[in-house]
Protein backbone atom coordinates (compact mmCIF):
# COMPACT_ATOMS: atom_id res chain seq x y z
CA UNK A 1 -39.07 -64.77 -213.53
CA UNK A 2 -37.69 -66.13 -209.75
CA UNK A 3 -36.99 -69.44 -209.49
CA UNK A 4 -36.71 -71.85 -206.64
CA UNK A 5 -36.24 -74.94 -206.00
CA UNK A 6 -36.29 -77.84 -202.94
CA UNK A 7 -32.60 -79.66 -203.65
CA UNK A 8 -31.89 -80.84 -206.77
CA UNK A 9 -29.17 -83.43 -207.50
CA UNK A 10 -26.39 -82.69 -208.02
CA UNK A 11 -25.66 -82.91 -212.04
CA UNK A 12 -23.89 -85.55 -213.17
CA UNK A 13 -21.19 -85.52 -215.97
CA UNK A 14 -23.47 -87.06 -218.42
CA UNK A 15 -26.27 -84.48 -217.09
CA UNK A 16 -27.37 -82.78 -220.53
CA UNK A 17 -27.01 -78.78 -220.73
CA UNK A 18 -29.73 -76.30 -220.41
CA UNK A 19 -31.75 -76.03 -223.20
CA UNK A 20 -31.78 -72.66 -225.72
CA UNK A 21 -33.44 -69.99 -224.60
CA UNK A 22 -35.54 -69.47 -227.35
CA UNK A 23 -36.77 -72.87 -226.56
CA UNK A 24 -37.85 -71.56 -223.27
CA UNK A 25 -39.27 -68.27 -224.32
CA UNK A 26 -41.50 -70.61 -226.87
CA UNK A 27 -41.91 -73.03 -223.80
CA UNK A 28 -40.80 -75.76 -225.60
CA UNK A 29 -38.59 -76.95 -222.64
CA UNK A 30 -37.92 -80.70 -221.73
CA UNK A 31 -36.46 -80.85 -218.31
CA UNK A 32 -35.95 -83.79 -217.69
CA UNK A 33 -32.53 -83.91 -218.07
CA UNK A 34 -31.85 -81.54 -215.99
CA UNK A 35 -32.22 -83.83 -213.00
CA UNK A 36 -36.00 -82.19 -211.24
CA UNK A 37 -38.58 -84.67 -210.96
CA UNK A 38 -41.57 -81.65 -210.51
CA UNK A 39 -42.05 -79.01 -212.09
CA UNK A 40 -44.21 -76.30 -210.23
CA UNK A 41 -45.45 -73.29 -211.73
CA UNK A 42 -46.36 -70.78 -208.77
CA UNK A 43 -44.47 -70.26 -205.98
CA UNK A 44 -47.62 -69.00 -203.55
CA UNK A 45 -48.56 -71.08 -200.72
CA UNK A 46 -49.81 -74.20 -202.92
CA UNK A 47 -46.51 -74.45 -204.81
CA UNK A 48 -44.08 -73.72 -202.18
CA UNK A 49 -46.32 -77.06 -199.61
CA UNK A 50 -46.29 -79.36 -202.63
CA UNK A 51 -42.50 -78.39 -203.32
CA UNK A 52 -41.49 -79.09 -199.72
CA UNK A 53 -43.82 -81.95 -199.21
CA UNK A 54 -42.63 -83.87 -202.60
CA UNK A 55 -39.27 -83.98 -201.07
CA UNK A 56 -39.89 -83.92 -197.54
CA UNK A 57 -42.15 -87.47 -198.14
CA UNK A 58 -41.29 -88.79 -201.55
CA UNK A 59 -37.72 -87.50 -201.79
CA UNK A 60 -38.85 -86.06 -205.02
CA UNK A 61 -36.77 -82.71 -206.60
CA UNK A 62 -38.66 -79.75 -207.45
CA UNK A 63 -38.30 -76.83 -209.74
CA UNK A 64 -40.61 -73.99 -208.90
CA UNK A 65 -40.90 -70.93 -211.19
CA UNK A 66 -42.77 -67.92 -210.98
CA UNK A 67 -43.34 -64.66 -212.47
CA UNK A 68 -42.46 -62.74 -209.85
CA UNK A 69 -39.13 -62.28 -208.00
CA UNK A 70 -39.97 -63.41 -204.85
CA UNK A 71 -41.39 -66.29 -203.63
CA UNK A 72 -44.50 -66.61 -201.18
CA UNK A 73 -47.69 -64.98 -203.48
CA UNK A 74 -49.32 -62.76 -202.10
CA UNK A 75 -48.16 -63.38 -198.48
CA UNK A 76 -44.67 -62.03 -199.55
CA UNK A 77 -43.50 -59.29 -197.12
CA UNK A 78 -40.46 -58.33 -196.33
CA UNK A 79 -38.20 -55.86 -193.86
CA UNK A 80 -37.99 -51.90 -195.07
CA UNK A 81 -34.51 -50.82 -194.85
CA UNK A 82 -35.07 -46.88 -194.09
CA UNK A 83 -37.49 -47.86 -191.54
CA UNK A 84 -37.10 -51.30 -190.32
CA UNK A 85 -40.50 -51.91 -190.56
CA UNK A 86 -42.82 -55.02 -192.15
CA UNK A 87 -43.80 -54.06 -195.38
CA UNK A 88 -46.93 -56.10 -196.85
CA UNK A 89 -46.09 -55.78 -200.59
CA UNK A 90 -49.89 -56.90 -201.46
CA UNK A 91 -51.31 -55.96 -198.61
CA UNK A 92 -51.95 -57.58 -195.11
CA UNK A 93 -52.60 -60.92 -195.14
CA UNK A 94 -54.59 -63.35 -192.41
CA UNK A 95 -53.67 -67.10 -191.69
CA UNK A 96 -56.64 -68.77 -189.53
CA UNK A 97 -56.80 -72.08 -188.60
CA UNK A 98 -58.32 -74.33 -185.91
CA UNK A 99 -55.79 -77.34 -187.16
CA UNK A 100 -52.94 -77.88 -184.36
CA UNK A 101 -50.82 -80.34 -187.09
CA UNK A 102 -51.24 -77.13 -189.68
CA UNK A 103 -50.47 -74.25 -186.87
CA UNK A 104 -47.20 -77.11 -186.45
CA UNK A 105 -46.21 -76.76 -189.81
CA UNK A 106 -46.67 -73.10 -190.92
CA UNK A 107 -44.04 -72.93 -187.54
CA UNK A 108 -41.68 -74.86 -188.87
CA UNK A 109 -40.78 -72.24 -191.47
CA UNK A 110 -41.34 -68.63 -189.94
CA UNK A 111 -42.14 -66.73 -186.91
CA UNK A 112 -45.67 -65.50 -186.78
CA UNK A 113 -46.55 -62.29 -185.33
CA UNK A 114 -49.93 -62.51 -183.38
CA UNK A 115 -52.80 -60.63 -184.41
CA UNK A 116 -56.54 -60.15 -183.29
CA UNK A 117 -58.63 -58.72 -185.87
CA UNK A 118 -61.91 -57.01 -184.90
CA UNK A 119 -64.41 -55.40 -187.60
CA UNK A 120 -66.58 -52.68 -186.82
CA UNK A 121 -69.62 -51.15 -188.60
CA UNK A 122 -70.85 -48.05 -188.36
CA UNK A 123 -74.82 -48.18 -187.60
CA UNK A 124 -77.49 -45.52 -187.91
CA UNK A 125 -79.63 -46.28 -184.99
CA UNK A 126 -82.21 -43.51 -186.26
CA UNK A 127 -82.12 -41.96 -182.76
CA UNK A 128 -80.80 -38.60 -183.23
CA UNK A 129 -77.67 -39.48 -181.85
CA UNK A 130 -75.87 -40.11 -185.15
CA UNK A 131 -74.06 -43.12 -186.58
CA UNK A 132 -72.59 -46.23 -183.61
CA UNK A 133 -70.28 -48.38 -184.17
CA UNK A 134 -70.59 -51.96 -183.54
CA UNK A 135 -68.69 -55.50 -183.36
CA UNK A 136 -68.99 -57.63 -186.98
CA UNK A 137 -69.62 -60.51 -186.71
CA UNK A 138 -72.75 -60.18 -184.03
CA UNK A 139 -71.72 -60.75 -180.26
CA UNK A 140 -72.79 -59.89 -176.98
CA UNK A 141 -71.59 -56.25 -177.73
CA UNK A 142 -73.54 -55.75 -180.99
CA UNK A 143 -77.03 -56.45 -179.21
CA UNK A 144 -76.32 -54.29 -176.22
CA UNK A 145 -75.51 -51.04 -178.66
CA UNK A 146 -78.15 -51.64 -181.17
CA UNK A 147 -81.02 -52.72 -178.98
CA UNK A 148 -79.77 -50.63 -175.78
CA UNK A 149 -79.65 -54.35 -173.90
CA UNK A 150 -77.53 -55.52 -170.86
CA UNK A 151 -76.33 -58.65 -171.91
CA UNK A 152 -73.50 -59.89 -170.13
CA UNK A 153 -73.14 -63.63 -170.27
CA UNK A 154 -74.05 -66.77 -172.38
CA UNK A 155 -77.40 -67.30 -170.39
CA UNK A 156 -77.92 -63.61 -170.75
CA UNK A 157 -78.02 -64.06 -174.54
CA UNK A 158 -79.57 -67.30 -174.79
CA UNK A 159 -82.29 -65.57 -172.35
CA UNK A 160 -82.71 -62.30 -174.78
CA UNK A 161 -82.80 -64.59 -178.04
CA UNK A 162 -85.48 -67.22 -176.62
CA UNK A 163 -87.21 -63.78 -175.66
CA UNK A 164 -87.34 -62.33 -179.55
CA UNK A 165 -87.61 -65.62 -181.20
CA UNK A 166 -90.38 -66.33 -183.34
CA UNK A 167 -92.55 -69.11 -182.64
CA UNK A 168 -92.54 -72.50 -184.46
């Protein structure tokens, strides 16, 4: 079980000790003496933002456990020492977001490594010339390969679309 935590006071003299561990295997644990004012269970994304924003705002002390050993969920990756390369240990993961305040933050705690994802799909076009592929979503590029067009520009598309449209 990893455990992590956003600064917890120091313990005072008078702090009580840690409970049993049976207690905690039987999760009968009370700890509020030990001096946390959260406790978090999951140390993904959610827990780790409500951690640091509890004591970032409120000043409040956190204590975040997890099954893992890591912290992060499924966006845990980490450095390959043979190879020196990334290693996604759940596979790659994706942040989007059109927020500037939320690009801001994510900042604040790592360096981001950009990224341009494109999807293709392979298309039978039933024209003897076997399978095409194709942009995902639609664009500009998907018409022009699956309906041999010449579309170029936004008034090209506009133009081809007001052309197939059907009628109100």
């Amino acid at each position: 079980m990893a455990s992590s935590h956003v600064p917890a006071p120091s313990p005072s003299p008078s702090a009580a000790s840690p409970p049993p561990a049976s207690n905690v295997a039987s999760g009968l644990v009370d700890l509020r003496p030990s001096g946390y004012d959260l406790v978090i269970v999951g140390c993904g994304l959610s827990g780790c933002v409500i951690a640091e924003r509890a004591s970032a705002v409120l000043g409040l002390t956190s204590l975040i456990i997890d099954k893992r050993s890591h912290i992060g969920g499924n966006c845990f990756d980490y450095i390959d020492e043979a190879s020196g390369l990334r290693i996604s240990q759940y596979g790659v993961h994706l942040f989007h977001t059109k927020s500037e305040r939320v690009w801001e933050y994510v900042n604040r705690f790592e360096e981001w490594m950009p990224y341009c994802h494109r999807v293709k799909a392979k298309v039978d076009l039933q024209r003897g010339n076997g399978y095409q592929l194709t942009s995902l979503p639609p664009n500009r590029e998907t018409v022009n390969t699956l309906f041999d067009a010449n579309v170029t520009s936004e008034e090209d598309m506009e133009a081809w679309l007001a052309s197939r449209r059907v009628g109100n």
